[in-house]
N, C-alpha and C. Protein backbone atom coordinates (compact mmCIF):
# COMPACT_ATOMS: atom_id res chain seq x y z
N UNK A 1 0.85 -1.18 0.00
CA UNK A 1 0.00 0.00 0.00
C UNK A 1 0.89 1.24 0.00
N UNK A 2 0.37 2.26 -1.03
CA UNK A 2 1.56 3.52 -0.86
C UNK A 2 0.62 4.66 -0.66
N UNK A 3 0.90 5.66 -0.28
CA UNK A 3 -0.04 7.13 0.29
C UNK A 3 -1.14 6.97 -0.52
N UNK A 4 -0.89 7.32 -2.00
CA UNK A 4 -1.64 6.95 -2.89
C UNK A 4 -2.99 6.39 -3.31
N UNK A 5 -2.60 5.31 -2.48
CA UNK A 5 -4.11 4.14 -1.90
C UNK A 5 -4.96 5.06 -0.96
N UNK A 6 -4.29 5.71 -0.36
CA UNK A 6 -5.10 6.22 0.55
C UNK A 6 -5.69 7.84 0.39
N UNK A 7 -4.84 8.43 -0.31
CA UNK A 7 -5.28 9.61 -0.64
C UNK A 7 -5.88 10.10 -1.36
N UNK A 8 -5.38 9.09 -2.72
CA UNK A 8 -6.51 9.46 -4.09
C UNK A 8 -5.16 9.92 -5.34
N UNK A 9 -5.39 10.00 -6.49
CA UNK A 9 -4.46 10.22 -7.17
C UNK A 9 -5.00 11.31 -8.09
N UNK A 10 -4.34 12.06 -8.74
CA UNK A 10 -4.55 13.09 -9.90
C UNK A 10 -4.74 12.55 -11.49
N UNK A 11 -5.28 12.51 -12.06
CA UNK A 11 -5.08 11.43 -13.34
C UNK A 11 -5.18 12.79 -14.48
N UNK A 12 -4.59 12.54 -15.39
CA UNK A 12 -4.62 13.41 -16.60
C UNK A 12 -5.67 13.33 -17.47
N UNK A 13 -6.19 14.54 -17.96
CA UNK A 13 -7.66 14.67 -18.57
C UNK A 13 -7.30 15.26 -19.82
N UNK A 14 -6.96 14.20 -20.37
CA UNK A 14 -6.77 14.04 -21.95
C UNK A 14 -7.25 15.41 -23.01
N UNK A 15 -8.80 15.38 -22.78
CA UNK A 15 -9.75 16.70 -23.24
C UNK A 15 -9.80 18.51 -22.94
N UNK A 16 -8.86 17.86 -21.56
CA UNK A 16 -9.03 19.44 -21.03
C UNK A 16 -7.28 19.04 -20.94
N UNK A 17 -6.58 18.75 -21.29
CA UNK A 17 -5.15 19.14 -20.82
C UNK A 17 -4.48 19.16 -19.63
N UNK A 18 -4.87 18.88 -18.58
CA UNK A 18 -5.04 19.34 -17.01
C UNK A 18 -5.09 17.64 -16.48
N UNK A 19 -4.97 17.77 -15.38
CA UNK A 19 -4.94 16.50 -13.95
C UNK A 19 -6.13 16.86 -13.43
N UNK A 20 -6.81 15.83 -12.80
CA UNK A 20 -8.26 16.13 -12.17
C UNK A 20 -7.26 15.37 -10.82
N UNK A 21 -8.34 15.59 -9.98
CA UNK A 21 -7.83 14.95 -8.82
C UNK A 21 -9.06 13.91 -8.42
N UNK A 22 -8.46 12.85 -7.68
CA UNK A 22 -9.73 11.59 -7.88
C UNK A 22 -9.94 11.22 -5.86
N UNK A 23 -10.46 12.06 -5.37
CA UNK A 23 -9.95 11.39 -3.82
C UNK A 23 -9.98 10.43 -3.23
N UNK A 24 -8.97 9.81 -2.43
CA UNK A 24 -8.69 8.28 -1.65
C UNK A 24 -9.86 8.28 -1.14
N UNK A 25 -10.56 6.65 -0.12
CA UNK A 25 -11.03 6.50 0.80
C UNK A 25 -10.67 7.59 2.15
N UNK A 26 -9.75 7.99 1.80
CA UNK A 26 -9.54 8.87 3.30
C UNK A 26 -10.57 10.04 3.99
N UNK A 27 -10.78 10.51 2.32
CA UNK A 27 -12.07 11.42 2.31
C UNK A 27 -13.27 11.08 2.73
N UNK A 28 -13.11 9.48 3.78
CA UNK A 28 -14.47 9.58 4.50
C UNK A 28 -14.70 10.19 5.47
N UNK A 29 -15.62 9.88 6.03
CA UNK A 29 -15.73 10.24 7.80
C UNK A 29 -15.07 9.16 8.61
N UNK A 30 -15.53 8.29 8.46
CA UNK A 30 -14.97 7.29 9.33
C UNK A 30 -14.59 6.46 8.11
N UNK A 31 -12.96 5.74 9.06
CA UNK A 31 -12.07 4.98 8.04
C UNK A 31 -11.74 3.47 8.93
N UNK A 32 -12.02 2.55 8.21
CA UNK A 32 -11.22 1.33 9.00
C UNK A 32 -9.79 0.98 8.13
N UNK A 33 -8.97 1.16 9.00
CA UNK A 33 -7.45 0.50 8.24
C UNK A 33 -7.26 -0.75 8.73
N UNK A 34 -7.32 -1.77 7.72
CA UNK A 34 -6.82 -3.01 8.46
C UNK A 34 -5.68 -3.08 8.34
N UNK A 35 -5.31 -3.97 9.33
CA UNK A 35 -3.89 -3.92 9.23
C UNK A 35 -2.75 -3.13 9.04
N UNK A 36 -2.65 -2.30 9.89
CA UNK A 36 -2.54 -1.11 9.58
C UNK A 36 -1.02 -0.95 9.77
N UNK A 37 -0.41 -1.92 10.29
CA UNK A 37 1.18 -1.91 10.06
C UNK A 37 1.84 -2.86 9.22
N UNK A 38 0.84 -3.42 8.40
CA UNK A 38 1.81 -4.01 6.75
C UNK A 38 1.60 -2.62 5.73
N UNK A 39 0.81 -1.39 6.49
CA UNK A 39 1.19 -0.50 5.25
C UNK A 39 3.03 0.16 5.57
N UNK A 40 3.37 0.38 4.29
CA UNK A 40 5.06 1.36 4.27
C UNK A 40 4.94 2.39 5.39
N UNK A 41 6.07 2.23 5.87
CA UNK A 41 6.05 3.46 6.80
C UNK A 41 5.84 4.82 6.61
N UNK A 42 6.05 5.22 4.42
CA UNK A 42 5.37 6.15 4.21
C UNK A 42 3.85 6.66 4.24
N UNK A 43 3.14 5.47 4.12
CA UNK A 43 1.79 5.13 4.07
C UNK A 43 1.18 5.90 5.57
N UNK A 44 2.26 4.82 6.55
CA UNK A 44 1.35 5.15 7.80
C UNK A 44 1.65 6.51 7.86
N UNK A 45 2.79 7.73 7.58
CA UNK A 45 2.92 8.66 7.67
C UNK A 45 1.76 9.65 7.28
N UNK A 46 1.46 9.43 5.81
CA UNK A 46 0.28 9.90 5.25
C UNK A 46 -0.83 9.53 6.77
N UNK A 47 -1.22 8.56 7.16
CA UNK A 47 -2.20 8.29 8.03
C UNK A 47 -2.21 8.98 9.28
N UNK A 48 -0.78 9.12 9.33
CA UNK A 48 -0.61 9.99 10.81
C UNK A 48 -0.99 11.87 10.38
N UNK A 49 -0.66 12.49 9.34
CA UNK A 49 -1.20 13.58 8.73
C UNK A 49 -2.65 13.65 9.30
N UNK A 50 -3.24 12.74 8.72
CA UNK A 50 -4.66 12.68 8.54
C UNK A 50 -5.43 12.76 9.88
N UNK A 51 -4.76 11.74 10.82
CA UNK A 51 -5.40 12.03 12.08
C UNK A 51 -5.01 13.45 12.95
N UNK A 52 -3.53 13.74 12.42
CA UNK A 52 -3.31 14.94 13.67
C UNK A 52 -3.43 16.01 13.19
N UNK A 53 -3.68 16.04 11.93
CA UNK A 53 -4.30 17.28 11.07
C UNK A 53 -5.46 17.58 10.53
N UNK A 54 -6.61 16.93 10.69
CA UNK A 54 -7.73 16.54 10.23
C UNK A 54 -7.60 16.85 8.50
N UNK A 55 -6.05 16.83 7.74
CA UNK A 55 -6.27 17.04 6.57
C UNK A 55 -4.73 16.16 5.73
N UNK A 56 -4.52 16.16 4.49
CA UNK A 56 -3.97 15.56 3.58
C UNK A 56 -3.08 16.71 2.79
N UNK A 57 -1.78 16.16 2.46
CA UNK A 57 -1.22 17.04 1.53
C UNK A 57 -1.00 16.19 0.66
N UNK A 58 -1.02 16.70 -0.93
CA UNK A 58 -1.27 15.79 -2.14
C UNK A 58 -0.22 16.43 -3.38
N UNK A 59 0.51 16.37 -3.41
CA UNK A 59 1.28 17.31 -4.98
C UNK A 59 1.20 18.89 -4.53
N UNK A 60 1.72 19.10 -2.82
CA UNK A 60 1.71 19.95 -2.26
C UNK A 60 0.58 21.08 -2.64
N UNK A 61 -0.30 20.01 -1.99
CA UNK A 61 -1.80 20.73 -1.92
C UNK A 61 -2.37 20.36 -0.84
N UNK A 62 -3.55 21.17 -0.06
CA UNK A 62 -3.33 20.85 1.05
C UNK A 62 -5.20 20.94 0.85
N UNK A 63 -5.44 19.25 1.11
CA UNK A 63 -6.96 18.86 1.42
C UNK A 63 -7.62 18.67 2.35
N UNK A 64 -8.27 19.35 3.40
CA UNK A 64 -9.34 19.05 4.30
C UNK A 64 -10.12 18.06 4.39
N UNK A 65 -9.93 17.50 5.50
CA UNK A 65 -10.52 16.01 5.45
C UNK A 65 -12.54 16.46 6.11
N UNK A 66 -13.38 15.53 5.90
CA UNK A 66 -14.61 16.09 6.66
C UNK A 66 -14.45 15.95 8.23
N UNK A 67 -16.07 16.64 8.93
CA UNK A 67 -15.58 16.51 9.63
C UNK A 67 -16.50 16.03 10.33
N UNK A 68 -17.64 14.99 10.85
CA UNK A 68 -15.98 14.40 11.69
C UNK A 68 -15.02 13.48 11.28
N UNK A 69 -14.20 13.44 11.51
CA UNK A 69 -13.37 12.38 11.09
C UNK A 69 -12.82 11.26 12.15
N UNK A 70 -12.76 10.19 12.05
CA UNK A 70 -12.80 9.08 12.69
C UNK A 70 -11.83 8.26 12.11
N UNK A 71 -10.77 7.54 12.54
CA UNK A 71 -9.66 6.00 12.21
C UNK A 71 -9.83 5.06 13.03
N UNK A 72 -10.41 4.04 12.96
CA UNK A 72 -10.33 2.61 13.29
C UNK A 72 -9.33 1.64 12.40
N UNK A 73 -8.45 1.32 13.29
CA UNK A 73 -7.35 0.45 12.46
C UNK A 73 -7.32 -1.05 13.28
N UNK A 74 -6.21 -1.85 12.65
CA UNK A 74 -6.20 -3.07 13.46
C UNK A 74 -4.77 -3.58 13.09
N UNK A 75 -4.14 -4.40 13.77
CA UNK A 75 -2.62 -4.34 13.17
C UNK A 75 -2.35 -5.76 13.72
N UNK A 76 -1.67 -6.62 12.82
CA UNK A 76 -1.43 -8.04 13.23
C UNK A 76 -0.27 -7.80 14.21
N UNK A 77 0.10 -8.83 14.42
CA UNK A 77 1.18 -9.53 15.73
C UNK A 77 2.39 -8.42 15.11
N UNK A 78 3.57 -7.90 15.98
CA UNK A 78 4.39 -7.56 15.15
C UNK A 78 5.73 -8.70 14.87
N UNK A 79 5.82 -9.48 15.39
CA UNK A 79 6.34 -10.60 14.87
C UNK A 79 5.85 -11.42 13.88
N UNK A 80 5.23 -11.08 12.93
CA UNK A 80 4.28 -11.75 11.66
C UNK A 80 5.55 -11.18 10.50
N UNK A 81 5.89 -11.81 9.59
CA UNK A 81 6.29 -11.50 8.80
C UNK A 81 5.70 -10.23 7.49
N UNK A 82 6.20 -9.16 7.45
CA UNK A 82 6.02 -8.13 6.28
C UNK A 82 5.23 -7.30 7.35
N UNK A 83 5.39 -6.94 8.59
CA UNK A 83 4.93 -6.13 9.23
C UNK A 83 5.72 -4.86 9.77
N UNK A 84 5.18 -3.87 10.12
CA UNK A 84 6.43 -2.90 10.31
C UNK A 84 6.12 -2.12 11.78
N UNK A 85 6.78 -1.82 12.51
CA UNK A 85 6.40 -1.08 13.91
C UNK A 85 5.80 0.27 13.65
N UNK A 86 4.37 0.09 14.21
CA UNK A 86 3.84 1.51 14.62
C UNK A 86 5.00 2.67 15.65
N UNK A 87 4.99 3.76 14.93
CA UNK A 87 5.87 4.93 16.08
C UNK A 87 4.62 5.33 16.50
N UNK A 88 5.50 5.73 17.85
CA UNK A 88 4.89 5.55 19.28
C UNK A 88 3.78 7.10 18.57
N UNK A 89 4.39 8.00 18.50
CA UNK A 89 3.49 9.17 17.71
C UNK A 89 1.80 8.82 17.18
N UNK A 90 1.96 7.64 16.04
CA UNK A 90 1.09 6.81 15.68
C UNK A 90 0.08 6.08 16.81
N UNK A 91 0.16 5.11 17.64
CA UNK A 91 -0.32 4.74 18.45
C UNK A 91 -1.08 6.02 19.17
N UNK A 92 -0.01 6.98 19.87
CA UNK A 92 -0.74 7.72 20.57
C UNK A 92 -2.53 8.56 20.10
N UNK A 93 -2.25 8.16 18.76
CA UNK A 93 -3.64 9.22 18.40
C UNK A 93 -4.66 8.01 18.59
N UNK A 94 -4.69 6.62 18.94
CA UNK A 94 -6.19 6.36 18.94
C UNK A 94 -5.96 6.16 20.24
N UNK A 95 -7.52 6.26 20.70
CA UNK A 95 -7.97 6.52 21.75
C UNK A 95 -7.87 5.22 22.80
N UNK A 96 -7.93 4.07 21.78
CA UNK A 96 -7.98 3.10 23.05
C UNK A 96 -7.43 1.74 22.31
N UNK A 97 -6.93 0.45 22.99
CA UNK A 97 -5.89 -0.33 22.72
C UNK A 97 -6.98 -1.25 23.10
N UNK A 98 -7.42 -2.59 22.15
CA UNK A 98 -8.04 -3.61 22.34
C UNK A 98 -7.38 -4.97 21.63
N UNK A 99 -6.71 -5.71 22.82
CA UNK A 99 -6.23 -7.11 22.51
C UNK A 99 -7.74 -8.42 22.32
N UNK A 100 -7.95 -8.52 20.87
CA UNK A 100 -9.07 -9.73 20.75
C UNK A 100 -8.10 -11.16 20.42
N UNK A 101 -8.72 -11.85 20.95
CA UNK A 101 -8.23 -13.05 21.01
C UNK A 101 -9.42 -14.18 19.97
N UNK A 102 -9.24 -15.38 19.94
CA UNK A 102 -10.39 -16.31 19.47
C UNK A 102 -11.75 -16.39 19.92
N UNK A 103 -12.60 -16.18 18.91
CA UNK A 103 -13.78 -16.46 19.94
C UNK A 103 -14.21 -17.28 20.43
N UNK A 104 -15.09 -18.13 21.22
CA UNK A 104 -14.79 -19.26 22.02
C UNK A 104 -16.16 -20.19 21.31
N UNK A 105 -16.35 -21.29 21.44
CA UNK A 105 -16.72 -22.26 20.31
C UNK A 105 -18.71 -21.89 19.98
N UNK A 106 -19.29 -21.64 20.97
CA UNK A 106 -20.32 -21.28 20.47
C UNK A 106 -20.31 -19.96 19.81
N UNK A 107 -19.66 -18.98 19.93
CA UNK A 107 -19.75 -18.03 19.14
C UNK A 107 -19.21 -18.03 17.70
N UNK A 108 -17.95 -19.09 17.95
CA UNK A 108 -17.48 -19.18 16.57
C UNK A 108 -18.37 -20.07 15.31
N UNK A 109 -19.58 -20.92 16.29
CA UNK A 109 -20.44 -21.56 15.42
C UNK A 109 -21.44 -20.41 14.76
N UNK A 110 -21.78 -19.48 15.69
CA UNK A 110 -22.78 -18.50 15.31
C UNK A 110 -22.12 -17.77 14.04
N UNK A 111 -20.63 -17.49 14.42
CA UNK A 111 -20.01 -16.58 13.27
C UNK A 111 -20.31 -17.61 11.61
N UNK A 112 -19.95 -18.82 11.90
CA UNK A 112 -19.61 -19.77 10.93
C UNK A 112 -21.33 -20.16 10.31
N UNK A 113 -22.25 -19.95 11.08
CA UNK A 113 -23.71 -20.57 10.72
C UNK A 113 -24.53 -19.20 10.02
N UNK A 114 -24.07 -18.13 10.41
CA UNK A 114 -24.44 -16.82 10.30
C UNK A 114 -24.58 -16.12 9.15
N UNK A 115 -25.20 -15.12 8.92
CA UNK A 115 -25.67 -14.18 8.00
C UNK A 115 -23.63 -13.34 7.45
N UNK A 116 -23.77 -13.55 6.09
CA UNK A 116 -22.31 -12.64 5.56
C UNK A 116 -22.05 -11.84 6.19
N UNK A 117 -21.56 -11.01 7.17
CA UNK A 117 -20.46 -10.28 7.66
C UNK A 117 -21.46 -9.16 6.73
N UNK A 118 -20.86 -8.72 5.13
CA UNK A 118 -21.03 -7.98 4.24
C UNK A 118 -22.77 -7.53 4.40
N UNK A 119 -23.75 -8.66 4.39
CA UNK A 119 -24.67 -8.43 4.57
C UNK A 119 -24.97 -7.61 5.17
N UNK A 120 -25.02 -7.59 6.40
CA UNK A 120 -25.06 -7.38 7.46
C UNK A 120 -24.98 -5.81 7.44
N UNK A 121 -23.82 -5.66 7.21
CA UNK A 121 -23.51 -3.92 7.18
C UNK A 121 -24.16 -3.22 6.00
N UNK A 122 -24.50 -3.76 5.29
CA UNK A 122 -24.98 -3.29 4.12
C UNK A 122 -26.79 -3.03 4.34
N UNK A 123 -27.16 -3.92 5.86
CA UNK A 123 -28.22 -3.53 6.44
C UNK A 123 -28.27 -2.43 7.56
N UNK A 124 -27.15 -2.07 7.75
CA UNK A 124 -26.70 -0.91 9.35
C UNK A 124 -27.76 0.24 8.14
N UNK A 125 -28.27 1.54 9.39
CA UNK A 125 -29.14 2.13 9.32
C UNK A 125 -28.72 3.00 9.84
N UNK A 126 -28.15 4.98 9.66
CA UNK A 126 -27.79 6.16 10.29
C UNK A 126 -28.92 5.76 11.53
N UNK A 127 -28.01 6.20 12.74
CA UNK A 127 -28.57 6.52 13.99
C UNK A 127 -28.92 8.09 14.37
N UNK A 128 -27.82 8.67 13.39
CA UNK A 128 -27.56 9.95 13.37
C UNK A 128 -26.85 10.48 12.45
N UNK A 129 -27.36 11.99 12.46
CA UNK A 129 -27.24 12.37 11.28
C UNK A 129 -25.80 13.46 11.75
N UNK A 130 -25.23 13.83 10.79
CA UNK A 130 -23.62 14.34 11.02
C UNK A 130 -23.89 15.59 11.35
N UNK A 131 -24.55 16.55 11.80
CA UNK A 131 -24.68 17.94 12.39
C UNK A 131 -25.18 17.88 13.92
N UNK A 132 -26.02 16.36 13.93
CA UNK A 132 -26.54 16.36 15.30
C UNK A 132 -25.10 15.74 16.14
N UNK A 133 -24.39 14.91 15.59
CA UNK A 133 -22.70 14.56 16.22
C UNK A 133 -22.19 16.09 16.39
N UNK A 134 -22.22 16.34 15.66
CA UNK A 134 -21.12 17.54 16.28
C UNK A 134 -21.64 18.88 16.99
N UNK A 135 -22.84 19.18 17.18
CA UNK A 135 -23.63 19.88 18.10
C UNK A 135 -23.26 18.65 19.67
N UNK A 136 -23.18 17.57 19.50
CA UNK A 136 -23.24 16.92 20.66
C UNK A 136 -21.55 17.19 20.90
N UNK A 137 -20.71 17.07 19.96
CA UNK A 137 -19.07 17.10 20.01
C UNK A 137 -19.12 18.28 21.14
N UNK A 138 -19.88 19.65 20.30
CA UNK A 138 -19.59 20.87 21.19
C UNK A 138 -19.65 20.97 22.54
N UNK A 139 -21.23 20.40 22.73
CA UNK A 139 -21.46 20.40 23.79
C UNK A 139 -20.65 19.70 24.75
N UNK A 140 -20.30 18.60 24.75
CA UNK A 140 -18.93 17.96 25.55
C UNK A 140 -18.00 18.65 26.05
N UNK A 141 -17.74 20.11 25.47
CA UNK A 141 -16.33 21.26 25.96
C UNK A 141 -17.00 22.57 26.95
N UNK A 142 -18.70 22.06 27.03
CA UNK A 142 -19.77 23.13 28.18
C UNK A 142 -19.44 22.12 29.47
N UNK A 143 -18.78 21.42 29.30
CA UNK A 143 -19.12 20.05 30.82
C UNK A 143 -18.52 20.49 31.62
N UNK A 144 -18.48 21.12 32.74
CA UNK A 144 -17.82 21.41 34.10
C UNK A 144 -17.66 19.91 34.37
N UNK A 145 -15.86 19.84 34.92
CA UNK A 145 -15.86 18.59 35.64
C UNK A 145 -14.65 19.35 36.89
N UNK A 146 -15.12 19.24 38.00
CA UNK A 146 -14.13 19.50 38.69
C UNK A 146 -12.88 19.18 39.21
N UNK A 147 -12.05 19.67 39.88
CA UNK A 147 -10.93 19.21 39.71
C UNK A 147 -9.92 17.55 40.69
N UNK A 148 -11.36 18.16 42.26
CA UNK A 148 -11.31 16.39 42.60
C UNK A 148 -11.53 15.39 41.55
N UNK A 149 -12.74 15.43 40.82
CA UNK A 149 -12.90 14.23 39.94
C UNK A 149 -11.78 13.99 39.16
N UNK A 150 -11.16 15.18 38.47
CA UNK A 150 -9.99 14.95 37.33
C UNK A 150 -8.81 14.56 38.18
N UNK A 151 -9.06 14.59 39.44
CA UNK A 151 -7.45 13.46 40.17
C UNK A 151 -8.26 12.56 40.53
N UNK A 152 -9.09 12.44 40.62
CA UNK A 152 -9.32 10.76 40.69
C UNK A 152 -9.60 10.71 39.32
N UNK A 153 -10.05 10.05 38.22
CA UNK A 153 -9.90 9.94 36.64
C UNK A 153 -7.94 9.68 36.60
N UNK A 154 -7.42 10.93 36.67
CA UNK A 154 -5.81 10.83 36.47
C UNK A 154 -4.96 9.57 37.23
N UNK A 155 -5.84 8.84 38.90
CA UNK A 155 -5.12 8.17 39.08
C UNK A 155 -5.92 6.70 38.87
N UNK A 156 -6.80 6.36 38.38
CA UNK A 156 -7.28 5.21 37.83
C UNK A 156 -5.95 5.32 36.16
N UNK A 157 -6.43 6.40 35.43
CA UNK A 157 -5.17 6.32 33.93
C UNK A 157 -4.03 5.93 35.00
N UNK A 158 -3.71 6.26 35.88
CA UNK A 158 -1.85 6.23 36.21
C UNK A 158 -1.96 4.39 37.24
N UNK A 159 -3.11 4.06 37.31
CA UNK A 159 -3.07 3.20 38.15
C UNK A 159 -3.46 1.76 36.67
N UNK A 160 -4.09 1.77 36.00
CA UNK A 160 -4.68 0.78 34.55
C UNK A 160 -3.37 0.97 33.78
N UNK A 161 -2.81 2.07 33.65
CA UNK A 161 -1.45 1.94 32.51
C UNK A 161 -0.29 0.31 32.77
């Protein structure tokens, strides 16, 4: 995978003389990267842009990603062959670290007896619509939390790390 994949490419327009620009998947709202450390370390670079900038530079052009914007990734073992280490930079922008393991035998029958995966999502239904998220985003920065609570919060993080 090279930036490319992810950003979108410029292609030449034969009729008009000129490059159009074609945009990556990145230009969603929400993105799942699988596997997100067999991409080049240039790749993940591009990815790290994207999250700590909410935007993309392309043939030194500089694209605004929407907003909101969201990365869900997933990254095999790093002892797997053709894998490459996340920098620590990287890691730090998602929010939370989930080790899944096998699922255990009745569930794996349900997965295996079950409706396509594909299906499935292709039945998901907006819960919400993208202006009512970010009226709710705002509101989250009106929250008084005082400052006992934020040392206790700080020593559960310093006590779970």
């Amino acid at each position: 995978m090279q930036p490319a994949d992810i950003h979108g490419v410029s292609v030449y327009q034969r009729e008009s003389s000129d490059f159009k620009f074609h945009p990556g998947p990145i230009f969603a709202q929400m993105i799942l990267t699988d596997e997100v450390n067999r991409a080049t370390p240039k790749t993940q670079s591009a990815l790290l842009e994207a999250m700590e900038e909410q935007q993309v530079t392309i043939e030194g052009m500089t694209h605004p990603l929407p907003v909101p914007f969201f990365v869900t990734a997933t990254q095999n073992p790093s002892n797997q062959i053709g894998t490459f280490p996340l920098p620590e930079s990287q890691l730090d922008r998602f929010l939370m670290r989930i080790q899944l393991g096998y699922p255990d035998a009745k569930a794996e029958r349900m997965l295996l007896s079950g409706l396509d995966r594909r299906e499935i999502v292709a039945r998901l239904t907006p819960q919400m619509e993208t202006a009512e998220l970010l009226a709710l985003q705002r509101q989250v920065t009106q929250v008084f939390t005082s400052p006992p609570l934020l040392d206790y919060v700080q020593a559960i993080l310093r006590h779970t790390r």
